[in-house]
N, C-alpha and C. Protein backbone atom coordinates (compact mmCIF):
# COMPACT_ATOMS: atom_id res chain seq x y z
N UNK A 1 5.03 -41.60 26.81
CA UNK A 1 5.60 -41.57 25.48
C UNK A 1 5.82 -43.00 24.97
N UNK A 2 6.94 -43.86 25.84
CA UNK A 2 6.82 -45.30 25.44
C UNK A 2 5.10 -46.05 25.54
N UNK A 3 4.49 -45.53 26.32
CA UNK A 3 3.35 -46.19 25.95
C UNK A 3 2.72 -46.05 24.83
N UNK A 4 2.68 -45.34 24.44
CA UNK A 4 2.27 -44.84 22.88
C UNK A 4 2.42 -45.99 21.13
N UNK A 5 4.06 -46.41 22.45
CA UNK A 5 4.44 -47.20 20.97
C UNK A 5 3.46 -48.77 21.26
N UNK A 6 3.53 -49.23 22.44
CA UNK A 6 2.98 -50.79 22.88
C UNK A 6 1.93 -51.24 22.05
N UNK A 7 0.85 -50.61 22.19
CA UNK A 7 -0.33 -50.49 21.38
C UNK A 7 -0.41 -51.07 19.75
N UNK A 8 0.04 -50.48 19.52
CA UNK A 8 0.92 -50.42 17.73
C UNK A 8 1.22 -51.61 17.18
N UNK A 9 2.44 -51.61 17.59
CA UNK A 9 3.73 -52.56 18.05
C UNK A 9 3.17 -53.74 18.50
N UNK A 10 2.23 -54.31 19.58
CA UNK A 10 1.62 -54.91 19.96
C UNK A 10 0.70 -55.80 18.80
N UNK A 11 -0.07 -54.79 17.97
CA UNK A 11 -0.93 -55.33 17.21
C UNK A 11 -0.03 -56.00 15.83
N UNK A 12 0.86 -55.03 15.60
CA UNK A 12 1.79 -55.62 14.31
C UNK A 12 2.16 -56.93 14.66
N UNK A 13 2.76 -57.19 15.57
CA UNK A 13 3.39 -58.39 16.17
C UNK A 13 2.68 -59.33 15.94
N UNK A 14 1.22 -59.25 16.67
CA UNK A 14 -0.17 -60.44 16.83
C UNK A 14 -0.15 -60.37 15.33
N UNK A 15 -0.10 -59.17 14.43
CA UNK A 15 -0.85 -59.21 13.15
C UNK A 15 0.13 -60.15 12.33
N UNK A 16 1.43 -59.91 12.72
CA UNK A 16 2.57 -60.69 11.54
C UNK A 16 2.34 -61.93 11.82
N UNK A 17 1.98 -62.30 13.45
CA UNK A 17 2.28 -64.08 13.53
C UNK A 17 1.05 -64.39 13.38
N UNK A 18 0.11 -63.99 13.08
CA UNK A 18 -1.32 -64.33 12.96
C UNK A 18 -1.63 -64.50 11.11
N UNK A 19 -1.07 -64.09 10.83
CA UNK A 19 -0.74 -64.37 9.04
C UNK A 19 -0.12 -65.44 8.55
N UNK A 20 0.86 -65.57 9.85
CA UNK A 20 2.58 -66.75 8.92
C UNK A 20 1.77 -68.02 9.76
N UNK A 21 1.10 -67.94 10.38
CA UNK A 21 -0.06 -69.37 11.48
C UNK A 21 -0.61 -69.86 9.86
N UNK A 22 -1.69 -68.54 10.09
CA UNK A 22 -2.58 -68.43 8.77
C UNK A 22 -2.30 -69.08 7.41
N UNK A 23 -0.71 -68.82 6.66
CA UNK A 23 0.02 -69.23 6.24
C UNK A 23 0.27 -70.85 5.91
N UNK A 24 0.65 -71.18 6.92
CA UNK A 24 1.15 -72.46 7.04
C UNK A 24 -0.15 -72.91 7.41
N UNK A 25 -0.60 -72.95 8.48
CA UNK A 25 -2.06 -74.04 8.40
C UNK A 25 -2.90 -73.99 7.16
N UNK A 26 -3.01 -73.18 6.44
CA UNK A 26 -4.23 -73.36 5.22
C UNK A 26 -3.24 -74.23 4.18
N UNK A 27 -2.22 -73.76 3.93
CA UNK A 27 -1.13 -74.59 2.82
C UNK A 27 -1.26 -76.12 3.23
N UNK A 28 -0.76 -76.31 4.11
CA UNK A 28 -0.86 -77.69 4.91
C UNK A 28 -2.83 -78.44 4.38
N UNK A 29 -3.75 -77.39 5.00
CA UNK A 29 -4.94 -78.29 4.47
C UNK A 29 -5.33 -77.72 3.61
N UNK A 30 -5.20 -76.47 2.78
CA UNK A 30 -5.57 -76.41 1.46
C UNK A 30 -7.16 -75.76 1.56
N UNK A 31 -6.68 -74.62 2.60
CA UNK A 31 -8.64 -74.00 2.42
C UNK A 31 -7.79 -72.43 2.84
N UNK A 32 -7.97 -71.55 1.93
CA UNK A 32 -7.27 -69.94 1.81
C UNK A 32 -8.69 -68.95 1.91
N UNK A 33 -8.66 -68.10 2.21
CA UNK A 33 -9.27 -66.48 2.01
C UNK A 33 -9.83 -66.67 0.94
N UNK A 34 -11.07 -66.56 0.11
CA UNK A 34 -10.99 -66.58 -1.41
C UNK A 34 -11.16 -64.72 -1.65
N UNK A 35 -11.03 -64.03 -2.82
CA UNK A 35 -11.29 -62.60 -2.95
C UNK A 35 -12.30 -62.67 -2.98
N UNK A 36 -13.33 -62.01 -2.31
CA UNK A 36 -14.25 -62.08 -3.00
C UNK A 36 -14.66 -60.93 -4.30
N UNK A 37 -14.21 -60.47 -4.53
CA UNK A 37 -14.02 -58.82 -5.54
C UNK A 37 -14.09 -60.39 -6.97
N UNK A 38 -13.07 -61.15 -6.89
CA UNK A 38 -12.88 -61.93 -7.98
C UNK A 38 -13.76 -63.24 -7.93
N UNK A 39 -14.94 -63.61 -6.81
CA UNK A 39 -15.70 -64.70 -7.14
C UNK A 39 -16.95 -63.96 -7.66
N UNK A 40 -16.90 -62.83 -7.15
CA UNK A 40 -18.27 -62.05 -7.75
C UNK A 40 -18.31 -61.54 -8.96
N UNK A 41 -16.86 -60.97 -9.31
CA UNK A 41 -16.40 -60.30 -10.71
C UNK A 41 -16.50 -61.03 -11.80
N UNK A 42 -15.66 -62.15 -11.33
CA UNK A 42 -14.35 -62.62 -12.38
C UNK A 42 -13.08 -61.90 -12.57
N UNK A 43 -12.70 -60.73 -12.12
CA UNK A 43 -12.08 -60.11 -12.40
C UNK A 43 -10.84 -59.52 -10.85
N UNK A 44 -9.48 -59.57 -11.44
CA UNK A 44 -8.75 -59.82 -10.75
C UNK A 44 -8.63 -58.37 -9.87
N UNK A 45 -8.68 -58.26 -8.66
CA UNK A 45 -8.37 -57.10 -7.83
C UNK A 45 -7.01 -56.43 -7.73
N UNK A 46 -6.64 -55.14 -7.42
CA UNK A 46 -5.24 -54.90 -6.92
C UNK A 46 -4.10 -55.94 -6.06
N UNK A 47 -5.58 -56.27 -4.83
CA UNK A 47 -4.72 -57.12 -3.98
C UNK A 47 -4.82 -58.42 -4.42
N UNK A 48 -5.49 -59.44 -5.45
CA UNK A 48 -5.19 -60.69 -6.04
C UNK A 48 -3.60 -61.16 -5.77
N UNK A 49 -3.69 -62.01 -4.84
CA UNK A 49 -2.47 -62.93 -4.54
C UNK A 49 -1.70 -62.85 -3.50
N UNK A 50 -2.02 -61.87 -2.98
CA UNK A 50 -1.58 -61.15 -1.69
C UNK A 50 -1.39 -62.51 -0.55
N UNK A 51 -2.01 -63.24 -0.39
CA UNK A 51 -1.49 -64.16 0.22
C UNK A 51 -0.78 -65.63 0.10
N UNK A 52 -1.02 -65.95 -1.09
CA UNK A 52 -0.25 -66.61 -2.12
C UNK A 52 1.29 -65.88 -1.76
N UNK A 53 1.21 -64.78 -2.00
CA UNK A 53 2.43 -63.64 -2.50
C UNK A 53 3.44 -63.99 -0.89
N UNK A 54 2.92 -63.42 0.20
CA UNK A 54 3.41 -63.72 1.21
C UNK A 54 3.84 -65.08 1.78
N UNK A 55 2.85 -66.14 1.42
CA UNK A 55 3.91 -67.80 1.38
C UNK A 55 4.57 -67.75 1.08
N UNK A 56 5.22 -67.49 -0.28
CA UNK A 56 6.27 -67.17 -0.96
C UNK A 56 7.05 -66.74 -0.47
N UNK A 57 6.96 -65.17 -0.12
CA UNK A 57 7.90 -64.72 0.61
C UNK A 57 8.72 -65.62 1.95
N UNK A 58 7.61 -65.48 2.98
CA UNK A 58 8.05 -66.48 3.70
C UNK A 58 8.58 -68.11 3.82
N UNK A 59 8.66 -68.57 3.23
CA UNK A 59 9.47 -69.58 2.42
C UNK A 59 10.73 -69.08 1.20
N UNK A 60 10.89 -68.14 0.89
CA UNK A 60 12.10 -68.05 0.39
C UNK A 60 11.83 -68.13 -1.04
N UNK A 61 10.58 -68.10 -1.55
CA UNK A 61 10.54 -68.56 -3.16
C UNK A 61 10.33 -67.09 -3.95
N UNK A 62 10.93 -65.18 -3.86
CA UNK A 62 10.71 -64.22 -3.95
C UNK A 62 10.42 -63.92 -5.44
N UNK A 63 10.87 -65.06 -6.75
CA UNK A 63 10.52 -64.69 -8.20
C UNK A 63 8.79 -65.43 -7.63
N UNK A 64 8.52 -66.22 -7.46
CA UNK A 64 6.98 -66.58 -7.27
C UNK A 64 6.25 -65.74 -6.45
N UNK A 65 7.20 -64.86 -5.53
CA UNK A 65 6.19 -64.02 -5.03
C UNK A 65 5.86 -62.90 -6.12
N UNK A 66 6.65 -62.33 -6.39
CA UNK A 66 6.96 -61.74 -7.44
C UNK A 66 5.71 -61.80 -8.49
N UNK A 67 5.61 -63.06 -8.91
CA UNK A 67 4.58 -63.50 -10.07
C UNK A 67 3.19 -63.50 -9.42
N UNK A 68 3.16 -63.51 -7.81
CA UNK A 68 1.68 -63.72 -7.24
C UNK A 68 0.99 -62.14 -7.71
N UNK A 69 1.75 -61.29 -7.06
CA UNK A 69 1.66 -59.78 -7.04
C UNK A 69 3.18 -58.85 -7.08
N UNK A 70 2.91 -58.70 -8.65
CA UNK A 70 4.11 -57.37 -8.99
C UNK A 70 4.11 -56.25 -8.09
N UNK A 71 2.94 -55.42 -8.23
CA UNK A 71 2.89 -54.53 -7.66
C UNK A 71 3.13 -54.22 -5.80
N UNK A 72 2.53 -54.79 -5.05
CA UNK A 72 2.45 -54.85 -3.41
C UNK A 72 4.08 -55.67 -3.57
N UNK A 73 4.69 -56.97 -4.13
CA UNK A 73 6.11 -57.04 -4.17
C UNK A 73 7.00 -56.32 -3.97
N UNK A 74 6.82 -55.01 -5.01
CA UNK A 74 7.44 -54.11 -5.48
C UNK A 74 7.55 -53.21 -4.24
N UNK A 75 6.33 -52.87 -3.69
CA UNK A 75 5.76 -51.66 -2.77
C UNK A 75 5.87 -52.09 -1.32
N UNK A 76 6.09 -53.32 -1.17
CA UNK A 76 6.28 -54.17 0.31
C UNK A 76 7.31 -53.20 0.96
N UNK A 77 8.37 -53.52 0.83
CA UNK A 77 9.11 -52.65 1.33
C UNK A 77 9.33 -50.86 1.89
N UNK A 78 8.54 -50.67 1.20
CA UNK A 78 7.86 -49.11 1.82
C UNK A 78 6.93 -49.16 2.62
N UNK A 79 6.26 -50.10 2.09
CA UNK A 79 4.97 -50.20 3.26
C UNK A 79 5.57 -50.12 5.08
N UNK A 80 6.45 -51.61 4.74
CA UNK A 80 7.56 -52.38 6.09
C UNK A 80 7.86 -51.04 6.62
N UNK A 81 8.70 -50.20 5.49
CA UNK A 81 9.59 -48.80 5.98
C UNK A 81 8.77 -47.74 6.99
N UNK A 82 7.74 -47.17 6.12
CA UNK A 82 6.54 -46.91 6.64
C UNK A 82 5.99 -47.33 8.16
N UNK A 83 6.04 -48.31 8.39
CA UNK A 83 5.21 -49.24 9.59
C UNK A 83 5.89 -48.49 10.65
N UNK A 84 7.38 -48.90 10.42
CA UNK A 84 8.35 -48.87 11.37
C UNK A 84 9.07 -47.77 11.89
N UNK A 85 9.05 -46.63 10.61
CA UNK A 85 9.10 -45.58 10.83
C UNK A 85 7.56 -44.81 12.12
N UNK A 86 6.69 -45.17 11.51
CA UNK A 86 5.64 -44.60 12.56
C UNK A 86 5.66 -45.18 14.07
N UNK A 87 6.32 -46.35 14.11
CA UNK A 87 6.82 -47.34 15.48
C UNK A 87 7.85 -45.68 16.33
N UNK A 88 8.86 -45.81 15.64
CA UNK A 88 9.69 -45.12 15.76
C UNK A 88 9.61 -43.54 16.12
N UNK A 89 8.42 -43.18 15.25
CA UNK A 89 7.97 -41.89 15.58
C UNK A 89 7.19 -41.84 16.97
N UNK A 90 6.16 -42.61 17.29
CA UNK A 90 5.72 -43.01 18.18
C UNK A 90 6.69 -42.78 19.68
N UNK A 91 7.72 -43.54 19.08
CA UNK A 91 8.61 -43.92 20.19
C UNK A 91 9.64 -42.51 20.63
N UNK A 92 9.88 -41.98 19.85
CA UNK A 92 10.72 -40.33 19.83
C UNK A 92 9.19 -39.02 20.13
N UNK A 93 8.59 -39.62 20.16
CA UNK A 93 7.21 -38.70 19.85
C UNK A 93 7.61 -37.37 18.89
N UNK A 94 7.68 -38.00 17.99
CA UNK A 94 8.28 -36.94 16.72
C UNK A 94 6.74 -37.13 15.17
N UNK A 95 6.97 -36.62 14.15
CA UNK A 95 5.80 -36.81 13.45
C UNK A 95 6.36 -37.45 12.73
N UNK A 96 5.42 -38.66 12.09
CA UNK A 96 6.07 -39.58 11.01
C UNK A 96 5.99 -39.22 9.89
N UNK A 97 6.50 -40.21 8.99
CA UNK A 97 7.13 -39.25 7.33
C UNK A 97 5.89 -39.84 6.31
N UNK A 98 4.86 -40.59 7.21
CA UNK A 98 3.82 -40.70 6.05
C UNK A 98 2.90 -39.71 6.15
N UNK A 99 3.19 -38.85 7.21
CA UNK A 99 1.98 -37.89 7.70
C UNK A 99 2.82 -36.38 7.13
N UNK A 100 3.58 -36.40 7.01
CA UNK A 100 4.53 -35.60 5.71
C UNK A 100 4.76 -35.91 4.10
N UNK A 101 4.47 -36.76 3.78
CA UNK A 101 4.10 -37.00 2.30
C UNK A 101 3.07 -36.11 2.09
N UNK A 102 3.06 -35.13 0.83
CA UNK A 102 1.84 -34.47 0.36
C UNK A 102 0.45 -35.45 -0.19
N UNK A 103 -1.00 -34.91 0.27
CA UNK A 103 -1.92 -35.72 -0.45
C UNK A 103 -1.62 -35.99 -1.94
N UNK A 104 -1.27 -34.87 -2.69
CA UNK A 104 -1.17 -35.29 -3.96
C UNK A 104 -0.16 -36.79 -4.28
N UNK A 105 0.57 -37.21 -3.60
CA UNK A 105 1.69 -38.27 -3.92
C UNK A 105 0.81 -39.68 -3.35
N UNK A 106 -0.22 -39.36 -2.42
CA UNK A 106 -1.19 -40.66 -1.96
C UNK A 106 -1.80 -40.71 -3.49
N UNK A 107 -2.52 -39.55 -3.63
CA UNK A 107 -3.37 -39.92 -4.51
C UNK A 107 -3.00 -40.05 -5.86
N UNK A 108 -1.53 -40.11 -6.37
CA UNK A 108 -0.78 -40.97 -6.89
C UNK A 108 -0.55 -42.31 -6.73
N UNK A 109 -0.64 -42.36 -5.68
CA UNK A 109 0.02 -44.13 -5.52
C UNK A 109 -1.76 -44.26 -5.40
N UNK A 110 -2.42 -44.50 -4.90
CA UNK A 110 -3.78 -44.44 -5.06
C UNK A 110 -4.35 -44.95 -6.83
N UNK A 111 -3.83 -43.91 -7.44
CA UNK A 111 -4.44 -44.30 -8.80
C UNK A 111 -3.12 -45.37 -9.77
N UNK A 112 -2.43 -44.89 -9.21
CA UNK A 112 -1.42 -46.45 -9.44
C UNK A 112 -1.91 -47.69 -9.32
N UNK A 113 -2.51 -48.04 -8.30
CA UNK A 113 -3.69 -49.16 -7.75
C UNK A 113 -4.65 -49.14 -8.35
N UNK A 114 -4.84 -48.29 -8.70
CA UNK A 114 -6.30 -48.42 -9.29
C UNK A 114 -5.97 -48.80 -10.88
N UNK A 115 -5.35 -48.27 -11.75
CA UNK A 115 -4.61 -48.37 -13.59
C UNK A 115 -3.77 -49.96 -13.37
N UNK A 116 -3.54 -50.50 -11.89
CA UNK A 116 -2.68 -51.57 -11.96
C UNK A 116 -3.86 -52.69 -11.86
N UNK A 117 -4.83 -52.56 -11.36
CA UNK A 117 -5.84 -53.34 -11.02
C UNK A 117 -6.42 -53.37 -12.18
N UNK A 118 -7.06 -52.52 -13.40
CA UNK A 118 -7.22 -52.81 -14.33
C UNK A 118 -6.70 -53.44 -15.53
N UNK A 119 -5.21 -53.16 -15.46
CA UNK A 119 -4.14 -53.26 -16.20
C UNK A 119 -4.14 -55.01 -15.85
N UNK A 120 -4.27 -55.32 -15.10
CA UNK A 120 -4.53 -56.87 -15.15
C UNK A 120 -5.37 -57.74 -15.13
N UNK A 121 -6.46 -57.63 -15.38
CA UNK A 121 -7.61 -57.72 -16.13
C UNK A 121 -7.71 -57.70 -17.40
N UNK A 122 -6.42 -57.06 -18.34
CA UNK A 122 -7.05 -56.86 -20.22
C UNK A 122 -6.12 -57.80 -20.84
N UNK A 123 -6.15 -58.51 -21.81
CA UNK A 123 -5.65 -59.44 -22.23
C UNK A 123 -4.26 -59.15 -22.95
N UNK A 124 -3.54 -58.25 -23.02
CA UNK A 124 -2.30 -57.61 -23.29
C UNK A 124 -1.46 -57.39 -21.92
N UNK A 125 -2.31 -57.78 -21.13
CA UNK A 125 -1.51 -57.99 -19.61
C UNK A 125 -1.58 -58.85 -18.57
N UNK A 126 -1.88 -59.94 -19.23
CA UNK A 126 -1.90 -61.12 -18.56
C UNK A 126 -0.93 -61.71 -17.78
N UNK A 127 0.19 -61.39 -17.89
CA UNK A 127 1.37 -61.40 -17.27
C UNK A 127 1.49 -60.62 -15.92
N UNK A 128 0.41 -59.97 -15.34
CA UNK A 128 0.51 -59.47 -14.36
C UNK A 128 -0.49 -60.36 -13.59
N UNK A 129 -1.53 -61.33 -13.94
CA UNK A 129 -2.18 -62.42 -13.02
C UNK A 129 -1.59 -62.69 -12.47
N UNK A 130 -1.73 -63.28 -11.35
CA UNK A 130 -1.83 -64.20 -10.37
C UNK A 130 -1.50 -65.53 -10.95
N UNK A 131 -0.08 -65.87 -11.19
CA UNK A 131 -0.44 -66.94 -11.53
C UNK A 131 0.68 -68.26 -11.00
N UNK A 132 0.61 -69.32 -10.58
CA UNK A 132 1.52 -70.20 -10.54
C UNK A 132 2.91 -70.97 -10.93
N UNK A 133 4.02 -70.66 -10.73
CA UNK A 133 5.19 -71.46 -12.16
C UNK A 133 5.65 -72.43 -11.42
């Protein structure tokens, strides 16, 4: 049963400090992930800033994260909830509460992503770029 959780748990761990490395060494020399959705497009993706967004975070600057990406900002915290809850489920060997959410409420948040990804792209919503202050 505890083995169940290691696995998981294991990879989150490598995955969080393998980001905040990621993080700090590219800031320091100044070479990032580029999207590619937006060198091919022009046009800004759902996830646009996502790592921008997380420097931020991690440094303490949360209105600039904020401005990198509204949306995943906003939604971070469920995601986190989410993670940890399935850690947890894992660990009780009980069923987790994302595997109890009805499809219809994915495929809500689903097209949320999708109307938000466009929605910043049209020039009446420019305020949702990616952008620097």
């Amino acid at each position: 049963m505890r083995k169940k959780i290691v696995r998981p748990l294991s990879i989150g761990v490598i995955g969080i400090l393998l980001v905040i490395l990621y993080l700090f060494v590219s800031k320091h020399i100044n070479i990032y992930i580029p999207c590619l959705f937006h060198k091919i497009t022009g046009f800004y993706c759902p996830g646009c800033g996502i790592t921008r967004m997380l420097y931020a975070i991690i440094t303490g600057d949360l209105y600039q994260a904020f401005r990198y990406n509204p949306l995943l900002f906003i939604t971070l915290p469920a995601i986190l909830f989410l993670w940890i809850d399935y850690l947890c489920s894992l660990w009780k060997n009980k069923i987790a509460l994302y595997q109890k959410i009805p499809n219809s409420i994915w495929i809500g948040i689903l097209i949320i992503f999708i109307v938000y990804g466009i929605m910043r792209n049209l020039p009446a919503f420019e305020f949702l770029q990616p952008i620097t202050l």
